[in-house]
Every structure is written in C-alpha cells, then in structure tokens.
N, C-alpha and C. Protein backbone atom coordinates (compact mmCIF):
# COMPACT_ATOMS: atom_id res chain seq x y z
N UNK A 1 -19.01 -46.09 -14.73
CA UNK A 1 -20.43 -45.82 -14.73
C UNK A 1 -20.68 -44.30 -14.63
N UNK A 2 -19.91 -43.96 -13.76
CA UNK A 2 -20.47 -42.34 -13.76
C UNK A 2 -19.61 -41.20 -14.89
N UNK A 3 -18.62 -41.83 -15.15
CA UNK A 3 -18.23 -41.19 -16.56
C UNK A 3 -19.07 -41.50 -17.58
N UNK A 4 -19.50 -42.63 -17.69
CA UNK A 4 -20.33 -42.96 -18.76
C UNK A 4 -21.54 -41.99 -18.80
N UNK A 5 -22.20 -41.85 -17.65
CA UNK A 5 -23.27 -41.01 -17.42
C UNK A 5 -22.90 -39.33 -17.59
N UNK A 6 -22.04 -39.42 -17.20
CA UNK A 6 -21.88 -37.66 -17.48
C UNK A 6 -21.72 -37.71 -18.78
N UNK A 7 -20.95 -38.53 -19.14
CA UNK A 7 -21.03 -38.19 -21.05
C UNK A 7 -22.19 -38.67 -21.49
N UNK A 8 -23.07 -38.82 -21.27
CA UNK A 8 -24.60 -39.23 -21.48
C UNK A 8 -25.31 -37.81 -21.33
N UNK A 9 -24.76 -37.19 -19.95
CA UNK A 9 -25.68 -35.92 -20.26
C UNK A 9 -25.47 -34.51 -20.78
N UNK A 10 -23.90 -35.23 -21.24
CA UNK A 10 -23.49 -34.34 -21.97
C UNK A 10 -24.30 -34.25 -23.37
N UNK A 11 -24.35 -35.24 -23.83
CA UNK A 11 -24.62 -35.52 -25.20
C UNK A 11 -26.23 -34.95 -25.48
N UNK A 12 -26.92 -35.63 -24.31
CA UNK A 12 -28.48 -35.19 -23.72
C UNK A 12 -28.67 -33.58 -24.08
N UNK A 13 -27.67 -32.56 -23.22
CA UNK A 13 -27.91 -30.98 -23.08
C UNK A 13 -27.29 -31.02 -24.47
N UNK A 14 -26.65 -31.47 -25.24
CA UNK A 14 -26.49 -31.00 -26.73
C UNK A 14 -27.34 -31.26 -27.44
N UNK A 15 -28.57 -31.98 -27.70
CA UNK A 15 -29.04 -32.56 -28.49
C UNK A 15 -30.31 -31.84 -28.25
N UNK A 16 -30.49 -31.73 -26.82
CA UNK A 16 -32.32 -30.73 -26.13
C UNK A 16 -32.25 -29.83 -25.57
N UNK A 17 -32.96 -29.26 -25.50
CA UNK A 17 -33.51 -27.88 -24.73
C UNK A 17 -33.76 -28.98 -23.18
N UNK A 18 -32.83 -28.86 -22.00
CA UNK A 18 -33.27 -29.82 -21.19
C UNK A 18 -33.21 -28.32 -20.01
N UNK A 19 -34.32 -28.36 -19.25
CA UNK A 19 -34.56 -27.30 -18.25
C UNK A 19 -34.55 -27.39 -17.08
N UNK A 20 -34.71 -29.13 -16.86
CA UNK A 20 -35.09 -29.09 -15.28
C UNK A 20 -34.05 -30.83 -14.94
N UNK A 21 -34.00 -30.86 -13.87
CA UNK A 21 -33.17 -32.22 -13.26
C UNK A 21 -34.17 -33.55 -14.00
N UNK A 22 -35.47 -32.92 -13.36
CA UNK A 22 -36.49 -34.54 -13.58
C UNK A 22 -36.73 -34.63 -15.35
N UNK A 23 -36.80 -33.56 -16.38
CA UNK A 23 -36.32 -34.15 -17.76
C UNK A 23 -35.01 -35.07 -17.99
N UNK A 24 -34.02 -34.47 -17.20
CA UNK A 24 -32.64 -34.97 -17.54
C UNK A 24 -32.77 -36.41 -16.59
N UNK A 25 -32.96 -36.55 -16.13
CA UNK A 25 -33.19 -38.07 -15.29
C UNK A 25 -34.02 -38.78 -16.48
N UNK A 26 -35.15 -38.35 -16.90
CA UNK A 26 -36.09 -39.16 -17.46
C UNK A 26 -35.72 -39.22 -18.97
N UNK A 27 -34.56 -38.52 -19.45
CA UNK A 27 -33.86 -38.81 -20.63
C UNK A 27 -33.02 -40.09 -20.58
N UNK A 28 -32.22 -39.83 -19.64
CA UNK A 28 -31.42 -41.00 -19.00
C UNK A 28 -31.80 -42.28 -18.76
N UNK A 29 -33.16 -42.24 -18.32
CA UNK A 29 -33.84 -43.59 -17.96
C UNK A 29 -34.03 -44.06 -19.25
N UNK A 30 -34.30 -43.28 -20.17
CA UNK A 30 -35.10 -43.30 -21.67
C UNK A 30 -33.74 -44.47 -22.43
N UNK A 31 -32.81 -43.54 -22.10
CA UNK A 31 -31.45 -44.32 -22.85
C UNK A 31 -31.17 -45.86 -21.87
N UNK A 32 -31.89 -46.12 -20.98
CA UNK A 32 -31.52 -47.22 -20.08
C UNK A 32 -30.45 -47.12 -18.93
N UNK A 33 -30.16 -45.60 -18.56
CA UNK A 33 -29.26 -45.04 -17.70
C UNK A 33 -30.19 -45.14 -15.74
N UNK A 34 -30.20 -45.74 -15.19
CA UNK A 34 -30.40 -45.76 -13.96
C UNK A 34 -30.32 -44.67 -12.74
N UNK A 35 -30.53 -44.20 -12.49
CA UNK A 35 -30.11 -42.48 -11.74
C UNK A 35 -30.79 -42.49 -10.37
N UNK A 36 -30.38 -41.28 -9.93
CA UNK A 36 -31.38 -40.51 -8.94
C UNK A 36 -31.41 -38.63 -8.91
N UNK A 37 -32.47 -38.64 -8.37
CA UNK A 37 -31.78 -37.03 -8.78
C UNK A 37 -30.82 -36.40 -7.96
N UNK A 38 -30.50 -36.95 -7.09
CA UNK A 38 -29.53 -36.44 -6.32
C UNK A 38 -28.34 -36.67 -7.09
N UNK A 39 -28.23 -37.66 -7.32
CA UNK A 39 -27.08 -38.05 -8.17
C UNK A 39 -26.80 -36.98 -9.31
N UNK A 40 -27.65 -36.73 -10.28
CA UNK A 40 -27.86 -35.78 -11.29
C UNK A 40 -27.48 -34.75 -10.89
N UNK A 41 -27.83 -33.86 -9.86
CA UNK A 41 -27.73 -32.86 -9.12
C UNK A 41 -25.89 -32.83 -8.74
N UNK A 42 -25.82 -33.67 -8.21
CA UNK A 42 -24.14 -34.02 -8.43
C UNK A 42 -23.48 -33.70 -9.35
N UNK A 43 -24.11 -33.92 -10.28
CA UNK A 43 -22.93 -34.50 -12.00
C UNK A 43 -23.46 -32.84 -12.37
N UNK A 44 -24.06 -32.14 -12.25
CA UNK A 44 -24.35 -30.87 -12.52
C UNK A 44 -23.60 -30.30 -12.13
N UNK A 45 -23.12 -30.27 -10.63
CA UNK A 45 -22.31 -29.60 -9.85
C UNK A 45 -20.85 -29.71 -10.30
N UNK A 46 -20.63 -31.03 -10.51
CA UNK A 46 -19.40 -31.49 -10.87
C UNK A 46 -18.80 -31.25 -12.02
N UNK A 47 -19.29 -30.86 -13.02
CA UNK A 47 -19.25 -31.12 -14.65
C UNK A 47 -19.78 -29.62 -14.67
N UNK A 48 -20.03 -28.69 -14.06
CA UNK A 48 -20.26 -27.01 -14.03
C UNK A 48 -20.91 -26.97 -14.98
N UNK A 49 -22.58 -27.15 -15.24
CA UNK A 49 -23.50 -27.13 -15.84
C UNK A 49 -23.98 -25.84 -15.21
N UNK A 50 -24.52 -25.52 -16.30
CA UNK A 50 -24.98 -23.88 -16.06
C UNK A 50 -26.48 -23.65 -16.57
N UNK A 51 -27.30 -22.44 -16.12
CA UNK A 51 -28.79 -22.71 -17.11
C UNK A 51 -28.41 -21.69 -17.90
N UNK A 52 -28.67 -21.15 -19.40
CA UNK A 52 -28.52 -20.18 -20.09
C UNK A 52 -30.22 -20.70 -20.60
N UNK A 53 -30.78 -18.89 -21.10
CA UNK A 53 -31.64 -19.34 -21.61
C UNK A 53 -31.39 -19.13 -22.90
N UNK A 54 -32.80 -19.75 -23.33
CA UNK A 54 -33.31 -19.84 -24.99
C UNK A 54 -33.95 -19.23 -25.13
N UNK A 55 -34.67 -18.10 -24.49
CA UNK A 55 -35.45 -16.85 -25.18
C UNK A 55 -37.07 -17.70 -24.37
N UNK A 56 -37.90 -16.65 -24.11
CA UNK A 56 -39.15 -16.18 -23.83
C UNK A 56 -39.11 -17.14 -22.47
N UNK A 57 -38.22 -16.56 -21.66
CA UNK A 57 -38.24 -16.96 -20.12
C UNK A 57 -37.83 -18.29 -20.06
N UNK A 58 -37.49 -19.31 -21.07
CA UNK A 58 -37.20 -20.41 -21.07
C UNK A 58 -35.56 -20.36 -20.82
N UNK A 59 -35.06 -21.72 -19.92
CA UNK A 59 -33.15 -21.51 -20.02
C UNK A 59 -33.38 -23.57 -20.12
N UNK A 60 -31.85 -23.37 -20.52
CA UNK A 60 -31.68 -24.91 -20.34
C UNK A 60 -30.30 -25.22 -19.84
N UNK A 61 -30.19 -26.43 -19.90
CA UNK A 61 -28.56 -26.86 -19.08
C UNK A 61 -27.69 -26.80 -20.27
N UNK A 62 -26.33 -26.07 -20.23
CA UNK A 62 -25.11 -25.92 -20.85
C UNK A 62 -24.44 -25.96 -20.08
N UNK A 63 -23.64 -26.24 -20.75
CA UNK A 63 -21.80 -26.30 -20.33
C UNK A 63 -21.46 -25.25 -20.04
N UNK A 64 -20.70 -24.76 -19.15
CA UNK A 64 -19.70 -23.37 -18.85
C UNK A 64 -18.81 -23.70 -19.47
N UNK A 65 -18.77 -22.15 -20.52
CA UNK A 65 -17.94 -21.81 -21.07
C UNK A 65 -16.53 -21.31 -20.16
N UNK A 66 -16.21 -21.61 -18.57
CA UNK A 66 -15.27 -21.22 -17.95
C UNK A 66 -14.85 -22.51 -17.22
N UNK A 67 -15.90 -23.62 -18.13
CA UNK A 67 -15.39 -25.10 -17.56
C UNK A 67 -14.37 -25.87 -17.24
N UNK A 68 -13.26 -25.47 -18.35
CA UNK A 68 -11.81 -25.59 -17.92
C UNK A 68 -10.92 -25.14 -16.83
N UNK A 69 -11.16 -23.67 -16.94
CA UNK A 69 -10.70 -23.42 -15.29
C UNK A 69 -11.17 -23.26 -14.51
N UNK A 70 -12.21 -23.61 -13.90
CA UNK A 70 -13.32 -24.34 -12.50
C UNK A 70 -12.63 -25.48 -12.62
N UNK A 71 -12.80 -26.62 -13.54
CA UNK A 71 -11.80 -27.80 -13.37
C UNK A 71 -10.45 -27.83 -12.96
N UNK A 72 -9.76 -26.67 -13.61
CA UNK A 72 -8.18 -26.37 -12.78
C UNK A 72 -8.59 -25.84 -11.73
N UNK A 73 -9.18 -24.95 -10.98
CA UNK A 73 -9.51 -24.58 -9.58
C UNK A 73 -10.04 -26.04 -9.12
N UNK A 74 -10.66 -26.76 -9.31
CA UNK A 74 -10.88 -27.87 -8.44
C UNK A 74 -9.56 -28.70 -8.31
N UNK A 75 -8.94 -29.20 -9.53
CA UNK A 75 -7.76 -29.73 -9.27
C UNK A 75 -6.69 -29.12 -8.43
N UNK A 76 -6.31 -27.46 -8.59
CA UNK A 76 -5.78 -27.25 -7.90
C UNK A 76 -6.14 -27.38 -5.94
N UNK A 77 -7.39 -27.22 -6.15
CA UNK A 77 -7.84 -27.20 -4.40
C UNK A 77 -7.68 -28.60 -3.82
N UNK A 78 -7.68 -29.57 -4.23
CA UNK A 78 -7.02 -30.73 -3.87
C UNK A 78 -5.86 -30.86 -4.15
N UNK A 79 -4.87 -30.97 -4.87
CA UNK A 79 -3.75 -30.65 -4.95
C UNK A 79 -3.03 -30.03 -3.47
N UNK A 80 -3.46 -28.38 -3.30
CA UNK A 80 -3.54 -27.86 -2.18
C UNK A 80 -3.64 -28.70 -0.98
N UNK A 81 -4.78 -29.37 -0.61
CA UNK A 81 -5.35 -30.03 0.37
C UNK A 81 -4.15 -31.03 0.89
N UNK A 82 -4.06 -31.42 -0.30
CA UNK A 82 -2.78 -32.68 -0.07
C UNK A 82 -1.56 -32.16 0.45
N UNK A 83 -0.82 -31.68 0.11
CA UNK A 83 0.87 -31.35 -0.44
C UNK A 83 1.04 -30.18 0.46
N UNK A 84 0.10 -28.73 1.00
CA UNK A 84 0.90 -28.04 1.35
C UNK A 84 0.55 -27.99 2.83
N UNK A 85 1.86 -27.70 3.51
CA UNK A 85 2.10 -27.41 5.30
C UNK A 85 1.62 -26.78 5.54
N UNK A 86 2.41 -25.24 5.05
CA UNK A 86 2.31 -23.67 5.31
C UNK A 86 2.92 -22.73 4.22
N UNK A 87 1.68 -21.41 4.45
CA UNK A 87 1.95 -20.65 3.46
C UNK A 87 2.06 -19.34 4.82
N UNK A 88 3.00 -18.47 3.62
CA UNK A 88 3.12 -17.34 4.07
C UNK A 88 3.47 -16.28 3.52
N UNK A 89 3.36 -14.87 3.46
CA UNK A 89 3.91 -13.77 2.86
C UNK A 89 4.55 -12.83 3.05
N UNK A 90 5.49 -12.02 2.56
CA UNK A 90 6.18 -11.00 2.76
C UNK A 90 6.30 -9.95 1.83
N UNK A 91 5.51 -9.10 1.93
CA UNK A 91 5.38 -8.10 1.01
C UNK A 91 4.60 -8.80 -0.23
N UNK A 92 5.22 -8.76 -1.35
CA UNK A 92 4.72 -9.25 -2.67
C UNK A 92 4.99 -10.93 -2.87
N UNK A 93 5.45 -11.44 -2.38
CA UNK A 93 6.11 -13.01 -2.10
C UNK A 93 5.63 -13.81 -1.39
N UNK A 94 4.88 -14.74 -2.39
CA UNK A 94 4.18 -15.70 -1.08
C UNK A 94 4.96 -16.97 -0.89
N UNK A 95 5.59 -17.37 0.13
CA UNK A 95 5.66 -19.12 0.12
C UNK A 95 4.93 -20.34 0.54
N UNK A 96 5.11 -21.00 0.27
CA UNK A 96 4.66 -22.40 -0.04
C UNK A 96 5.62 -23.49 0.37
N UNK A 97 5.25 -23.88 1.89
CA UNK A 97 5.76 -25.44 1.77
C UNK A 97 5.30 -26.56 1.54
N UNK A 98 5.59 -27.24 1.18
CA UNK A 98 5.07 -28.52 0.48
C UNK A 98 5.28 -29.67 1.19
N UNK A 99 4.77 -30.93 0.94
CA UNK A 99 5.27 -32.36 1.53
C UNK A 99 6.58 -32.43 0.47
N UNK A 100 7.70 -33.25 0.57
CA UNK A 100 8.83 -33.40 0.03
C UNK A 100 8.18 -33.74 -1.51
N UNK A 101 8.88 -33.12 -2.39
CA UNK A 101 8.84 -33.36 -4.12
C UNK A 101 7.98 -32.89 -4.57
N UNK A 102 6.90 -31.81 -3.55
CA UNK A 102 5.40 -31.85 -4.30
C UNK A 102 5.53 -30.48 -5.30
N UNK A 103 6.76 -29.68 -4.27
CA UNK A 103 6.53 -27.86 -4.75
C UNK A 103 6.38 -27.81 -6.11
N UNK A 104 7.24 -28.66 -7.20
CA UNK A 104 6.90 -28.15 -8.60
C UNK A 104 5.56 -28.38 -8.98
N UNK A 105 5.08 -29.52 -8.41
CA UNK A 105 3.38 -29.89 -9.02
C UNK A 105 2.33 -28.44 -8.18
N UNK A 106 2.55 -28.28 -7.31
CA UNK A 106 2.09 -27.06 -6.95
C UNK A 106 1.77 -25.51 -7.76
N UNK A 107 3.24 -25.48 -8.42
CA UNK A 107 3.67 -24.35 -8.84
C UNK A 107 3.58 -24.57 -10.52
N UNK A 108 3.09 -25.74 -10.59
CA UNK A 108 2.80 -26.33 -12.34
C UNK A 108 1.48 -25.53 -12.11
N UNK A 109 0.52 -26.70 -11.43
CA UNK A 109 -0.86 -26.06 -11.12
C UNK A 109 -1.04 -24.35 -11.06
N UNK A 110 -0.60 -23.89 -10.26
CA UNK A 110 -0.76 -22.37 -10.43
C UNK A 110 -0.54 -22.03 -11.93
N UNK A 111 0.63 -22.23 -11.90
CA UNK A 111 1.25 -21.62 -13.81
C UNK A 111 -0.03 -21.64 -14.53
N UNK A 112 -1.06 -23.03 -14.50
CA UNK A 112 -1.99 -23.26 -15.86
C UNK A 112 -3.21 -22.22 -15.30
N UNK A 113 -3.82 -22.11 -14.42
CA UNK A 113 -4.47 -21.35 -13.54
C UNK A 113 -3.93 -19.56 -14.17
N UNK A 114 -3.37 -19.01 -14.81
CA UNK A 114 -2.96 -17.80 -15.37
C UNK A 114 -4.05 -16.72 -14.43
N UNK A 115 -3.14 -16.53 -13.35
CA UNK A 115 -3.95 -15.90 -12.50
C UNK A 115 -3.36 -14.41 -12.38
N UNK A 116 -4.12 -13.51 -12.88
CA UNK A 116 -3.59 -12.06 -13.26
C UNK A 116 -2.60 -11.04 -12.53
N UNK A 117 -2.77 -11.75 -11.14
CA UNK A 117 -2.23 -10.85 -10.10
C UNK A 117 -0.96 -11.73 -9.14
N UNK A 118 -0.21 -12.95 -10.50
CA UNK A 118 0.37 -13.76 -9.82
C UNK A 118 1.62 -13.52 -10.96
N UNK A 119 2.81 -12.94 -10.86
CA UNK A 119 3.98 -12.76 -12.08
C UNK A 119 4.52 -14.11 -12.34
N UNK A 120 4.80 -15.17 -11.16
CA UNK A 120 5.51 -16.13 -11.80
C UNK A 120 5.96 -17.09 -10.38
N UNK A 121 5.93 -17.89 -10.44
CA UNK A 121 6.48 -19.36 -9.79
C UNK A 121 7.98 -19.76 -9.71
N UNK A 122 8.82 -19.94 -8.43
CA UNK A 122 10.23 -20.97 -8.52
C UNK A 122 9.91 -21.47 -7.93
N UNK A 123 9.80 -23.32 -7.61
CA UNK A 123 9.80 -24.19 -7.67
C UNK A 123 11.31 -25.40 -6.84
N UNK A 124 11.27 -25.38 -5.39
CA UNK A 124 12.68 -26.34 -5.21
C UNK A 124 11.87 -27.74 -5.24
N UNK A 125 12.04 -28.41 -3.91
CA UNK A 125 11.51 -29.63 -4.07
C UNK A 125 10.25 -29.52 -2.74
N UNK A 126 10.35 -29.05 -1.75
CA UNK A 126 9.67 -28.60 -0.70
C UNK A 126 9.30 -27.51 -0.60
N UNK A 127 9.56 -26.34 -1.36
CA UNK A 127 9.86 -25.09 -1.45
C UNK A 127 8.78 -24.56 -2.63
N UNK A 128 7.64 -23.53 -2.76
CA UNK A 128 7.69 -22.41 -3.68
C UNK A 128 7.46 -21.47 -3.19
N UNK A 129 8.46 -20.21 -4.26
CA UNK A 129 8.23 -18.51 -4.71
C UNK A 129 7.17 -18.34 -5.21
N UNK A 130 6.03 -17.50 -4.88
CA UNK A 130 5.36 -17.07 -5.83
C UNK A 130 5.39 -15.58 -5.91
N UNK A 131 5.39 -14.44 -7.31
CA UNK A 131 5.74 -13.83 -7.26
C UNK A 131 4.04 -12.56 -7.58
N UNK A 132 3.68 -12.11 -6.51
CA UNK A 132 2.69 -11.55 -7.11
C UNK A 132 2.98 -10.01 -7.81
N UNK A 133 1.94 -9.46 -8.19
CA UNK A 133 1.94 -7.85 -8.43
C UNK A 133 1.96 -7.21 -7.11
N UNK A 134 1.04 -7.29 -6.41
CA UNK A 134 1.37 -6.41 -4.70
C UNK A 134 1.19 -6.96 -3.79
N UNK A 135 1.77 -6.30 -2.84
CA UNK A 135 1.49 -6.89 -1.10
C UNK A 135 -0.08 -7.42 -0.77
N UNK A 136 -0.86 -6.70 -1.58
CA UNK A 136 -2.56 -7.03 -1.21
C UNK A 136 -2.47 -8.33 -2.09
N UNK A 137 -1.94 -8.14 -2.98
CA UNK A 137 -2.91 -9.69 -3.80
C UNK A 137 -2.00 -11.11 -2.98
N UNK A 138 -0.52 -11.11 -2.56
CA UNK A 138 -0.11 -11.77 -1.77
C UNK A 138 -0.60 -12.03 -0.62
N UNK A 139 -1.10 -10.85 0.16
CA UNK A 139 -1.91 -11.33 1.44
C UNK A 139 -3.48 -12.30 1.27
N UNK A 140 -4.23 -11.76 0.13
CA UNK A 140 -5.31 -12.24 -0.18
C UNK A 140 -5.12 -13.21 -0.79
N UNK A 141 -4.15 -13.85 -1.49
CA UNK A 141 -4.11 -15.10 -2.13
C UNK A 141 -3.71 -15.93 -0.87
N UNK A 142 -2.87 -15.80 -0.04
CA UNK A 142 -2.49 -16.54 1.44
C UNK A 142 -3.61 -16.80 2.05
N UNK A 143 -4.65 -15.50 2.44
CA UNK A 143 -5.62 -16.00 3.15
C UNK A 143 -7.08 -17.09 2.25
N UNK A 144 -6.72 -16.98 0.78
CA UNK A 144 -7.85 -17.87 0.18
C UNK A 144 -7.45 -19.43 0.16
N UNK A 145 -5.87 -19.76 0.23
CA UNK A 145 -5.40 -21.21 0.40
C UNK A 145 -5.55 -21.00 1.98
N UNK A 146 -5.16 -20.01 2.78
CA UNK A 146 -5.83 -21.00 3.94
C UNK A 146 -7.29 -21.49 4.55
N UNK A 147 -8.05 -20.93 3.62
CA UNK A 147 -9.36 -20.85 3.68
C UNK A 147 -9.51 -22.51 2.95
N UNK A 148 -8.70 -22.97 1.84
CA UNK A 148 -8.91 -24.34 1.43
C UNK A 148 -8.19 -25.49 2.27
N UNK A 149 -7.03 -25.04 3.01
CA UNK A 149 -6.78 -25.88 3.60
C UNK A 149 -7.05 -26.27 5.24
C-alpha cells in the first residue's frame, strides 16, 4: 500500500505543477488513494521530495536530484545502527567494529557512498580499515557515526 502510494505521487509531481500537501492528498483521493496528510508529509520526507519553483513565485514538489545518495545515507544509517559496537581513530584511520560477519556490508555501504575525504575500505569479518585523507576528516567522520549510533 504505501509503495503503491508513493509511486502514485510520484507519477502525480510528474504529470502537475503540485505545490502544497492538501493538492497532493486531493489528487490521491481523486485516483481513489485514501491518505492523511500526515501520512503525505511522511512519504515527502521519505522519498526526498523537494519544492523547486516554476517561475513567478510559484514552486512545486520534485524529486531530488541527490535522491540516490540521501537513500544510501539512510541505508547506510541503519546499517550503522545495527552492526556497529565501536568506532575509533588514529591519526588518518578509522576503525570499525562490527557484530560478527557484518564488517564487509559496512565497508560495501561506505564504498557506494563515494565520500571525498574517505581513500578506501579493508574489510575482515568483525573488523574495518577505513582509510581517510587526514586526521580531521577521521576524527569528524568518528564523531558523525557516533552521533548515529
């Protein structure tokens, strides 16, 4: 049901100039889709709907064009949530312990995430290397997973 609906309003913001929650609800109802706006408000959040406008102060709901990786940052932050113990750093080197078998799915996730200030991932079974550019982006990437977990 709620996949169905998000691809409903997907199809909806392609097809209209849709500006506000209570059009997009009342499109939905139109198609025989059942809602609330809270709910809507959800699937906005979730599905990283954005307003861009259309010229003379008017905007409407689109897709983020950075929709793919907000979706890998969400996947990865659960991912995270799950699987890791403790992180820590040393100089340019951050580690990562994991629940048993998780470290490569960890260190997959990062890889797709092409995060500028991160050189590269090893991977044991409980265990990841991560290899940043400097001591700052290692400390600041440590303190933003512990901020998720």
């Amino acid at each position: 049901m709620k996949n169905d609906r998000q691809a409903m309003i997907l199809e909806i913001i392609s097809q209209e100039n849709i500006e506000t929650q209570e059009q997009l609800l009342q499109r939905l109802q139109e198609r025989g889709v059942s809602s609330t706006q809270a709910t809507i408000s959800r699937d906005i959040k979730q599905m990283h709907l954005i307003k861009e406008p259309v010229g003379q102060g008017v905007y409407k709901y689109a897709v983020s064009r950075n929709r793919s990786r907000l979706n890998s940052a969400e996947k990865l932050r659960t991912i995270f949530r799950e699987c890791i113990i403790s992180i820590d750093s040393a100089q340019n080197i951050v580690v990562i312990k994991t629940m048993p078998g998780l470290a490569n799915g960890a260190c997959s996730a990062l890889d797709h995430m092409e995060l500028p200030y991160m050189v590269g991932t090893l991977a044991g079974d409980d265990t990841a290397f991560l290899l940043m550019r400097d001591t700052e982006a290692a400390e600041s990437f440590c303190k933003e997973i512990r901020g998720l977990l």
